[in-house]
PDB file of N, CA and C in Angstrom:
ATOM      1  N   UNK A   1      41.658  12.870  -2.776  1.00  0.00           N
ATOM      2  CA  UNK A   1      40.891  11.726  -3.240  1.00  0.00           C
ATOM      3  C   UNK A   1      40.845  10.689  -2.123  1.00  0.00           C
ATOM      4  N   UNK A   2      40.027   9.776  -1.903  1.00  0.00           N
ATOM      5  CA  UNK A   2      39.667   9.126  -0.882  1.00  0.00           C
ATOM      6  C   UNK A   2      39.921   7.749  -1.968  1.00  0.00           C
ATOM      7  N   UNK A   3      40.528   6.859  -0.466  1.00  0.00           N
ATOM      8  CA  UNK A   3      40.999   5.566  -0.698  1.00  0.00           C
ATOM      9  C   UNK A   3      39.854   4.782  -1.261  1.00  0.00           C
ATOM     10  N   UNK A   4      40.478   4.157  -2.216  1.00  0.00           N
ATOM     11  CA  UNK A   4      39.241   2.935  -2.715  1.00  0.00           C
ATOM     12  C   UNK A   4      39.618   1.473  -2.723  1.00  0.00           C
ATOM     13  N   UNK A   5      39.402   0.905  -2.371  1.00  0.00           N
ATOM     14  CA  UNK A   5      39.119  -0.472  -2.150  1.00  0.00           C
ATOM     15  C   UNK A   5      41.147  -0.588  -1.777  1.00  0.00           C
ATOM     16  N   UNK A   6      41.822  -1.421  -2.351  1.00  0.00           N
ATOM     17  CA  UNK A   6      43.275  -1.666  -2.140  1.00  0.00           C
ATOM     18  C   UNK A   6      44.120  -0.486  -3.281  1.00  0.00           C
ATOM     19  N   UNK A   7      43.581   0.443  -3.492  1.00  0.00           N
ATOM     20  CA  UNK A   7      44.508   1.227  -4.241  1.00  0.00           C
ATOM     21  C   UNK A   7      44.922   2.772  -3.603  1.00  0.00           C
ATOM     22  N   UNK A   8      46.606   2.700  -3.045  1.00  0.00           N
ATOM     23  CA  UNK A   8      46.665   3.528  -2.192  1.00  0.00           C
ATOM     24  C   UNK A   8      46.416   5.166  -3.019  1.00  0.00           C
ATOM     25  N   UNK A   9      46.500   5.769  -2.216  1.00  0.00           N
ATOM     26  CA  UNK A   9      46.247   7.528  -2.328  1.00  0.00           C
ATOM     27  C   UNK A   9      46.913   7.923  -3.678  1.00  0.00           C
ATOM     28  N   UNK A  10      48.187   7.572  -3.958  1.00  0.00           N
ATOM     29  CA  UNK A  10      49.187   8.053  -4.644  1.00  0.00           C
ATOM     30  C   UNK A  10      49.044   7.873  -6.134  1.00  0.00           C
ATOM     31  N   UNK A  11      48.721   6.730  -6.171  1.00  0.00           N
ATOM     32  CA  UNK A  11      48.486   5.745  -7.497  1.00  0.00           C
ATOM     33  C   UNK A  11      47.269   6.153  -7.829  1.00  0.00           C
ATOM     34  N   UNK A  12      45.652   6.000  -6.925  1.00  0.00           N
ATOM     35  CA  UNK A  12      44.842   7.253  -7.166  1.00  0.00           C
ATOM     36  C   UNK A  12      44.991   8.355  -7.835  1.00  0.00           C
ATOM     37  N   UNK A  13      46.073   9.167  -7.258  1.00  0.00           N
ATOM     38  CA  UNK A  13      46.044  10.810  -7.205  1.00  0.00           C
ATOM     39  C   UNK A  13      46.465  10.355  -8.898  1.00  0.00           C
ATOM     40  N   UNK A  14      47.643   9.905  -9.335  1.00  0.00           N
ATOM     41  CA  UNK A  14      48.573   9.652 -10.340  1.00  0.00           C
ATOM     42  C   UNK A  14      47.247   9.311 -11.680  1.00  0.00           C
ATOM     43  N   UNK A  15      46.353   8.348 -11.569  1.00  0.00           N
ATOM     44  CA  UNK A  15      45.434   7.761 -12.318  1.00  0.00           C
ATOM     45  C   UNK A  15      44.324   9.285 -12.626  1.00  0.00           C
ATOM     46  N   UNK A  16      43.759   9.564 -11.980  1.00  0.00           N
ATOM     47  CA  UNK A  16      42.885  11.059 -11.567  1.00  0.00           C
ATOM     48  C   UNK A  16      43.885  12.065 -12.794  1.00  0.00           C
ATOM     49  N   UNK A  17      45.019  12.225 -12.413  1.00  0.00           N
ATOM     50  CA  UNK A  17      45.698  13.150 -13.599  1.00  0.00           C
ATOM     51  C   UNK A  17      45.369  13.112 -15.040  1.00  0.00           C
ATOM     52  N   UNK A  18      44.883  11.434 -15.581  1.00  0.00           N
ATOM     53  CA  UNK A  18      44.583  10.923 -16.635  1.00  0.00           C
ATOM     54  C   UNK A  18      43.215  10.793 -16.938  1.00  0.00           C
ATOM     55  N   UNK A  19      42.645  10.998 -16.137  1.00  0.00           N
ATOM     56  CA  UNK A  19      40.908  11.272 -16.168  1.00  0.00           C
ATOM     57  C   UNK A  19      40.308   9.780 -16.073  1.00  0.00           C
ATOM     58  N   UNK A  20      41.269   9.350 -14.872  1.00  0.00           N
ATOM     59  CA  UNK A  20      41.049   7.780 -14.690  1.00  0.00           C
ATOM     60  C   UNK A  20      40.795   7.394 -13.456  1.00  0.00           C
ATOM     61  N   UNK A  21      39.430   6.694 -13.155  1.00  0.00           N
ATOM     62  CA  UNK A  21      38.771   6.637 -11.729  1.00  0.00           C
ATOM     63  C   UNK A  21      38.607   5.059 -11.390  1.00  0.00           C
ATOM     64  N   UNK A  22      39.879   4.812 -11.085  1.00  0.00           N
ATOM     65  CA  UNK A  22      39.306   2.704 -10.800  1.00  0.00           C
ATOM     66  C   UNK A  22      38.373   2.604  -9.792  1.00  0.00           C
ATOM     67  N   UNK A  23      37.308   1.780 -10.065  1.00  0.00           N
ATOM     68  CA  UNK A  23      36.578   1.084  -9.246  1.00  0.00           C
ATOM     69  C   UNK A  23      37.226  -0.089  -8.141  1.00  0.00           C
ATOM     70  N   UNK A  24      37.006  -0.961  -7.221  1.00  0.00           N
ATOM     71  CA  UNK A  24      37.793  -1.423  -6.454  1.00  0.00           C
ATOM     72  C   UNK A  24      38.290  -2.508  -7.261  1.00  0.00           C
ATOM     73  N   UNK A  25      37.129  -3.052  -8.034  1.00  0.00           N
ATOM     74  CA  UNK A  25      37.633  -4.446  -8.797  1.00  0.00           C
ATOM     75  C   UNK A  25      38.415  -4.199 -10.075  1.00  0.00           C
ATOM     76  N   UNK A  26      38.778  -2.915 -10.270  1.00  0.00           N
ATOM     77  CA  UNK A  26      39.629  -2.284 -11.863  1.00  0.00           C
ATOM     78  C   UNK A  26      40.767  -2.976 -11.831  1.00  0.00           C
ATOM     79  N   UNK A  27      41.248  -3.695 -13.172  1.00  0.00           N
ATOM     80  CA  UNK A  27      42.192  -4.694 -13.111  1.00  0.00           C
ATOM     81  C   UNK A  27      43.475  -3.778 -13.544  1.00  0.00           C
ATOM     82  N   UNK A  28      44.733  -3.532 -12.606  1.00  0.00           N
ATOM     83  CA  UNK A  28      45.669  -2.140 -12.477  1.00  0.00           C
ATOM     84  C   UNK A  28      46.143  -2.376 -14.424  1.00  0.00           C
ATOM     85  N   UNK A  29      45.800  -4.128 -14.619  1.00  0.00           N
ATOM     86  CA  UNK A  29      46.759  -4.019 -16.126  1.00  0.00           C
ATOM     87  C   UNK A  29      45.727  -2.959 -17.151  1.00  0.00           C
ATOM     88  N   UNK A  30      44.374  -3.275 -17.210  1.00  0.00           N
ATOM     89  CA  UNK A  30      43.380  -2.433 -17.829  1.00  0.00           C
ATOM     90  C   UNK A  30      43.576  -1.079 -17.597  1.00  0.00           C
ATOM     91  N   UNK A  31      44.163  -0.299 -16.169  1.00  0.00           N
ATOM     92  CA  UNK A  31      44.522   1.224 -16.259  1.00  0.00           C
ATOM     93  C   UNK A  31      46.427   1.276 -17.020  1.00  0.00           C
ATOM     94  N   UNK A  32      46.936   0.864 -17.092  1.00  0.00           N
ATOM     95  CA  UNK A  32      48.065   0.771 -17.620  1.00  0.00           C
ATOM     96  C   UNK A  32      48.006   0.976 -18.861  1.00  0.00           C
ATOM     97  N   UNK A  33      47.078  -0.109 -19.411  1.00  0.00           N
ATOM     98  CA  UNK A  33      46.851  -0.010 -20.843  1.00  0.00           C
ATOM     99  C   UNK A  33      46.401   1.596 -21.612  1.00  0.00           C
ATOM    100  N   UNK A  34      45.302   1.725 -20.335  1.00  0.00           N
ATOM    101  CA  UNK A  34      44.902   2.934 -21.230  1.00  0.00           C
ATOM    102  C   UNK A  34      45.582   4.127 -21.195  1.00  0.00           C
ATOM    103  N   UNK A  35      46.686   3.894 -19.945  1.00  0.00           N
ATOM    104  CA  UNK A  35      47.692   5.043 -19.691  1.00  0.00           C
ATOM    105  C   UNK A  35      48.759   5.357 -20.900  1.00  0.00           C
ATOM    106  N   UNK A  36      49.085   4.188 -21.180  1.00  0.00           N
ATOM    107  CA  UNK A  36      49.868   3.703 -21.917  1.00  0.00           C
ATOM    108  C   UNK A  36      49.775   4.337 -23.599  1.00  0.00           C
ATOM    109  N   UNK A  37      48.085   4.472 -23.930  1.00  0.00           N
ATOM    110  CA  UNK A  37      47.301   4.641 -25.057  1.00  0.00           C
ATOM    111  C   UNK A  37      47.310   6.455 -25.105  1.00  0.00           C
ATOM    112  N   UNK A  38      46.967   6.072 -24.114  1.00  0.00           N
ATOM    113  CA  UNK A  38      46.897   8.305 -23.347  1.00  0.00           C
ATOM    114  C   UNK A  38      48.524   8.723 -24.075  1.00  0.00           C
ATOM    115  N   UNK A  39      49.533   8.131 -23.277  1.00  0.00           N
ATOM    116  CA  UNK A  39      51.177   8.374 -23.862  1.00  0.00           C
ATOM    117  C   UNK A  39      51.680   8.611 -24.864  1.00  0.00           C
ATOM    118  N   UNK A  40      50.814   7.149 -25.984  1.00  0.00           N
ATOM    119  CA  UNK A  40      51.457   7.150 -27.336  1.00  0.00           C
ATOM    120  C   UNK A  40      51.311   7.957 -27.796  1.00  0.00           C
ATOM    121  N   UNK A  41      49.397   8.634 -27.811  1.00  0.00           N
ATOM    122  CA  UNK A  41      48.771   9.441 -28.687  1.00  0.00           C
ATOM    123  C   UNK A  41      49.550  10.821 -28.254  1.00  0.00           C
ATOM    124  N   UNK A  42      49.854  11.048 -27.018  1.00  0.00           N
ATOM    125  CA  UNK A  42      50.693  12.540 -26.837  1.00  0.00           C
ATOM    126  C   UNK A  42      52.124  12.442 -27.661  1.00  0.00           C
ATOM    127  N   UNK A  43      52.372  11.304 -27.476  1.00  0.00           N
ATOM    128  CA  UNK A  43      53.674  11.459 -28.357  1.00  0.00           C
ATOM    129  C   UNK A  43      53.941  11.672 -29.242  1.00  0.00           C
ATOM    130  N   UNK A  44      52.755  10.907 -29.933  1.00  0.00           N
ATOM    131  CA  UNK A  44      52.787  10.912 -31.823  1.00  0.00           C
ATOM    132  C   UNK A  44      52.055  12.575 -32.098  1.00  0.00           C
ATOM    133  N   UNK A  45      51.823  12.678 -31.113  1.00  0.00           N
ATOM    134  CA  UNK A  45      51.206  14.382 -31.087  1.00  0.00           C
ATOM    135  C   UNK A  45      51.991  15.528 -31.451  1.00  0.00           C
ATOM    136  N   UNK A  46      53.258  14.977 -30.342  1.00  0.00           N
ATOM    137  CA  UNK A  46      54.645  15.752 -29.938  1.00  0.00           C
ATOM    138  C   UNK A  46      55.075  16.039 -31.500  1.00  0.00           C
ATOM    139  N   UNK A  47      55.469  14.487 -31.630  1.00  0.00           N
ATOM    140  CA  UNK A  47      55.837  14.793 -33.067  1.00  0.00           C
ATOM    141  C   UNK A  47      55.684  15.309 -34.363  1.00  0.00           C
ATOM    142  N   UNK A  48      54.439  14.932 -34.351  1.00  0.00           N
ATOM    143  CA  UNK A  48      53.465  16.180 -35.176  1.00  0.00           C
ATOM    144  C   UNK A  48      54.051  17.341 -35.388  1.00  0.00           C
ATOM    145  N   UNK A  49      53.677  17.562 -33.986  1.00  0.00           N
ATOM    146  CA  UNK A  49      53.565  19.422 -33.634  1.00  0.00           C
ATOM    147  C   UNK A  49      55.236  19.727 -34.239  1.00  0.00           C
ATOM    148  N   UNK A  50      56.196  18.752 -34.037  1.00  0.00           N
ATOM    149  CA  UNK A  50      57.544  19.166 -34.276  1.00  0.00           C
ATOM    150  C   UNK A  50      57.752  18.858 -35.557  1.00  0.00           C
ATOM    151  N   UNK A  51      57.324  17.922 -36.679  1.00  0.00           N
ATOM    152  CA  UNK A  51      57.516  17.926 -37.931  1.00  0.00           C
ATOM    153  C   UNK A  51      56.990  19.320 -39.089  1.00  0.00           C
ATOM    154  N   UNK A  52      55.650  19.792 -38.039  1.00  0.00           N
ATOM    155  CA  UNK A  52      54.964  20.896 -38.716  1.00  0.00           C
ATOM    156  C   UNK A  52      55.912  22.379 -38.405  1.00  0.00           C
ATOM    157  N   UNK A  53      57.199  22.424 -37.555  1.00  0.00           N
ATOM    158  CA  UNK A  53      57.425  23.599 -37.598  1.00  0.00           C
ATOM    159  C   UNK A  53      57.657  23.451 -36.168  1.00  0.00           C
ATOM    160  N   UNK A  54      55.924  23.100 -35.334  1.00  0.00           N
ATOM    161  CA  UNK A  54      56.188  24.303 -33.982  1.00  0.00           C
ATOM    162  C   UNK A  54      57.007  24.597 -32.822  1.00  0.00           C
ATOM    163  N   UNK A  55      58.373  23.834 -33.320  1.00  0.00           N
ATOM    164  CA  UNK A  55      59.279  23.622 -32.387  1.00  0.00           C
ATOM    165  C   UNK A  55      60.845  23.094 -33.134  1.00  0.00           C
ATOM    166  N   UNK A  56      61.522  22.837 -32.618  1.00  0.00           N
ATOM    167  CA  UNK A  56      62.814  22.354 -33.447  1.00  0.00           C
ATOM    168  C   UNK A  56      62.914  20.823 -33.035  1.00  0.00           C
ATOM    169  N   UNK A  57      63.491  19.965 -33.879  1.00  0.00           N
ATOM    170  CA  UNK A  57      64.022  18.913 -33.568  1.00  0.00           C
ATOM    171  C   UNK A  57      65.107  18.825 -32.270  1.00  0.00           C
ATOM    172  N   UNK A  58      65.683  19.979 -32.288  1.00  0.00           N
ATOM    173  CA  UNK A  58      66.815  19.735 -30.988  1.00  0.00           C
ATOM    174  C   UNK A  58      65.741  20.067 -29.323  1.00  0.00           C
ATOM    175  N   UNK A  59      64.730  20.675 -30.043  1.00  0.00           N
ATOM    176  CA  UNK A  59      63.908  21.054 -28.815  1.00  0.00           C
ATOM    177  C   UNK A  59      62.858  19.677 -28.169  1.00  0.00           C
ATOM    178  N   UNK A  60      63.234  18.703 -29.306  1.00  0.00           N
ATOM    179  CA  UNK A  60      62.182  17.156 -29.403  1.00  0.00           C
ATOM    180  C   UNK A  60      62.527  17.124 -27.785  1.00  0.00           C
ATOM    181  N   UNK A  61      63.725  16.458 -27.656  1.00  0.00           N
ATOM    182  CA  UNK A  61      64.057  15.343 -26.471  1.00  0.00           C
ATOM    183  C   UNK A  61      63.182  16.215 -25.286  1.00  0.00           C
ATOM    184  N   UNK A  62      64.090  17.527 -25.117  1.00  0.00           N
ATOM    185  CA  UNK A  62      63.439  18.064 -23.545  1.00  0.00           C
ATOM    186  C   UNK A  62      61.753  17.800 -23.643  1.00  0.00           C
ATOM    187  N   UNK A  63      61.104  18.098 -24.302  1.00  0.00           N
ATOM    188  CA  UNK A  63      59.701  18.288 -24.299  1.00  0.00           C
ATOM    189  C   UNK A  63      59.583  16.637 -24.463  1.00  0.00           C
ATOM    190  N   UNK A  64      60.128  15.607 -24.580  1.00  0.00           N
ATOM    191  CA  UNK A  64      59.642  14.530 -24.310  1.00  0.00           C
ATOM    192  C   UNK A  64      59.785  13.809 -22.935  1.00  0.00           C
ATOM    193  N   UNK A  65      60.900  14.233 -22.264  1.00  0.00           N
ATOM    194  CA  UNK A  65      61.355  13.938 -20.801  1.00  0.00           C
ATOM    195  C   UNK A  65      60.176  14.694 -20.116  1.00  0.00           C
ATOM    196  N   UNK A  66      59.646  15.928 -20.813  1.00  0.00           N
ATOM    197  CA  UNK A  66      58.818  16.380 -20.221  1.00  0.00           C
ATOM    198  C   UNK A  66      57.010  15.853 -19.573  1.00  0.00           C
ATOM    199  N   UNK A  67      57.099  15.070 -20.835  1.00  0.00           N
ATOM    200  CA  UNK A  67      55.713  14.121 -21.134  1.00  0.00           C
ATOM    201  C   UNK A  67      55.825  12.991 -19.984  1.00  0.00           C
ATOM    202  N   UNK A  68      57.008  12.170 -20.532  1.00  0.00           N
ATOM    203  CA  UNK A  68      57.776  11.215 -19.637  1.00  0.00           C
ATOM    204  C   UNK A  68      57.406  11.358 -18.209  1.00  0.00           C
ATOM    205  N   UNK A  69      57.787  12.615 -17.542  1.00  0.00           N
ATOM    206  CA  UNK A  69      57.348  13.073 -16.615  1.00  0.00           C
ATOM    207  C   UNK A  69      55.934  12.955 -16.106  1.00  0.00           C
ATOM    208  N   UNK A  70      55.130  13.314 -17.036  1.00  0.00           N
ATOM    209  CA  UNK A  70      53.350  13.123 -16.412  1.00  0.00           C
ATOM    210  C   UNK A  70      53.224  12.157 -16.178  1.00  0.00           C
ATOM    211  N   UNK A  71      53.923  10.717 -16.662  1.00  0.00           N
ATOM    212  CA  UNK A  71      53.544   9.406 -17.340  1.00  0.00           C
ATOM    213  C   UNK A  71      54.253   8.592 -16.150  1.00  0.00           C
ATOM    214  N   UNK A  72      54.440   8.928 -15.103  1.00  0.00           N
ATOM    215  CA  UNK A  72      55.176   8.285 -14.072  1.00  0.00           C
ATOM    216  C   UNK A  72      54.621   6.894 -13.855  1.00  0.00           C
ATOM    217  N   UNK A  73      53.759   6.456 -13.843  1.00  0.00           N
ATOM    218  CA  UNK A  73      52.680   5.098 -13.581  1.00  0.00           C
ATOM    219  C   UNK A  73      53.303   4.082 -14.860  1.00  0.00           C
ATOM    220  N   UNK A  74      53.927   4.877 -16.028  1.00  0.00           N
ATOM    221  CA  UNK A  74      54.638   3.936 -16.807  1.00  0.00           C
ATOM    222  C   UNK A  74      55.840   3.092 -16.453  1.00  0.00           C
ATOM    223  N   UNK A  75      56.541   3.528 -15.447  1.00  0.00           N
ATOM    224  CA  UNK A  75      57.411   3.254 -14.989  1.00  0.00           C
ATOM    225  C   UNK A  75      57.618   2.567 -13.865  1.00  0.00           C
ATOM    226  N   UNK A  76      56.533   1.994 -13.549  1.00  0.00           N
ATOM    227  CA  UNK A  76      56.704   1.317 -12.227  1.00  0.00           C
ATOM    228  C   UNK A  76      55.381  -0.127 -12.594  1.00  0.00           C
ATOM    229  N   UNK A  77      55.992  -1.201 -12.554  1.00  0.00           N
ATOM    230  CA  UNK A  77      55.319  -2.429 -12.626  1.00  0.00           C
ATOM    231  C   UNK A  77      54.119  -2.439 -12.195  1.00  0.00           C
ATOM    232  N   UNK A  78      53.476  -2.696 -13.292  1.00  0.00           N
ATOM    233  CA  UNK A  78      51.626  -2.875 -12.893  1.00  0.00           C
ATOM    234  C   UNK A  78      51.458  -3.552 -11.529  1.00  0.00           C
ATOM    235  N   UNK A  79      52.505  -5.121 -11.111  1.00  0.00           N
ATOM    236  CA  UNK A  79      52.044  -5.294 -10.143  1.00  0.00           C
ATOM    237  C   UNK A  79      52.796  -4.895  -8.826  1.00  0.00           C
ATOM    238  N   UNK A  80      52.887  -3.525  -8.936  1.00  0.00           N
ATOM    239  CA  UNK A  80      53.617  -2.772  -7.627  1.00  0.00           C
ATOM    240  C   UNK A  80      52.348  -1.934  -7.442  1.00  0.00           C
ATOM    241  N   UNK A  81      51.553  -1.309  -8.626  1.00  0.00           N
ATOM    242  CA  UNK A  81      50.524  -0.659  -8.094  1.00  0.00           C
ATOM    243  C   UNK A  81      49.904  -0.281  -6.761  1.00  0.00           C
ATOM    244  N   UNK A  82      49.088  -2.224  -6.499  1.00  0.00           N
ATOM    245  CA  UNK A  82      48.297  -2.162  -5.667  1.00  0.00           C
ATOM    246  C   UNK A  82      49.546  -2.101  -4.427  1.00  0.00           C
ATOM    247  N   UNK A  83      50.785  -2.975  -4.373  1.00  0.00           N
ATOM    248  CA  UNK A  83      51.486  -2.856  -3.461  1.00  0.00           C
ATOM    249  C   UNK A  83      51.860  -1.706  -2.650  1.00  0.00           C
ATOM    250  N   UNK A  84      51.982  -0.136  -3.244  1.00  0.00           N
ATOM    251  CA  UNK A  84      52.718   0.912  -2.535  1.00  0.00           C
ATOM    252  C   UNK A  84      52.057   1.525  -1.806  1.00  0.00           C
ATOM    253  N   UNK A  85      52.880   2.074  -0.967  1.00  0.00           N
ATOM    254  CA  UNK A  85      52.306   2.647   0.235  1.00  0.00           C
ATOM    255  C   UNK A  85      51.832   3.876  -0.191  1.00  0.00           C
TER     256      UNK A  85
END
């Protein structure tokens, strides 16, 4: 992916995973949010899928560290975004 305006490669690449393409003027809190929205709905998904059967309760946690995992942009301060290298 090619650099856009002040948002380095990484944070790009990371946003792109989510089917999320900022423009230069995209305000990083407006992609957060919707990252954020993307998260819940997998979660409350997770759970679903694990109340209906398709998995065990002891099997919850790993498969949520797992999610956790895609969701890396949650974890790092909206305004570090534009900052990283």
């Amino acid at each position: 992916m090619e650099p856009i305006g002040a948002w380095p490669l990484n944070i790009l690449d990371e946003l792109a995973r989510h089917g999320l393409a900022p423009k230069p003027d995209t305000p990083p809190a407006l992609l957060r949010e919707q990252i954020s929205d993307l998260y819940r709905y997998e979660i409350r998904q997770l759970r679903d899928r694990c109340r209906a059967g398709e998995f065990t309760t002891r099997a919850l946690p790993a498969r949520v560290v797992e999610l956790r995992k895609r969701y890396v942009l949650l974890s790092i301060p909206v305004e570090r975004w534009l900052a990283l290298p």
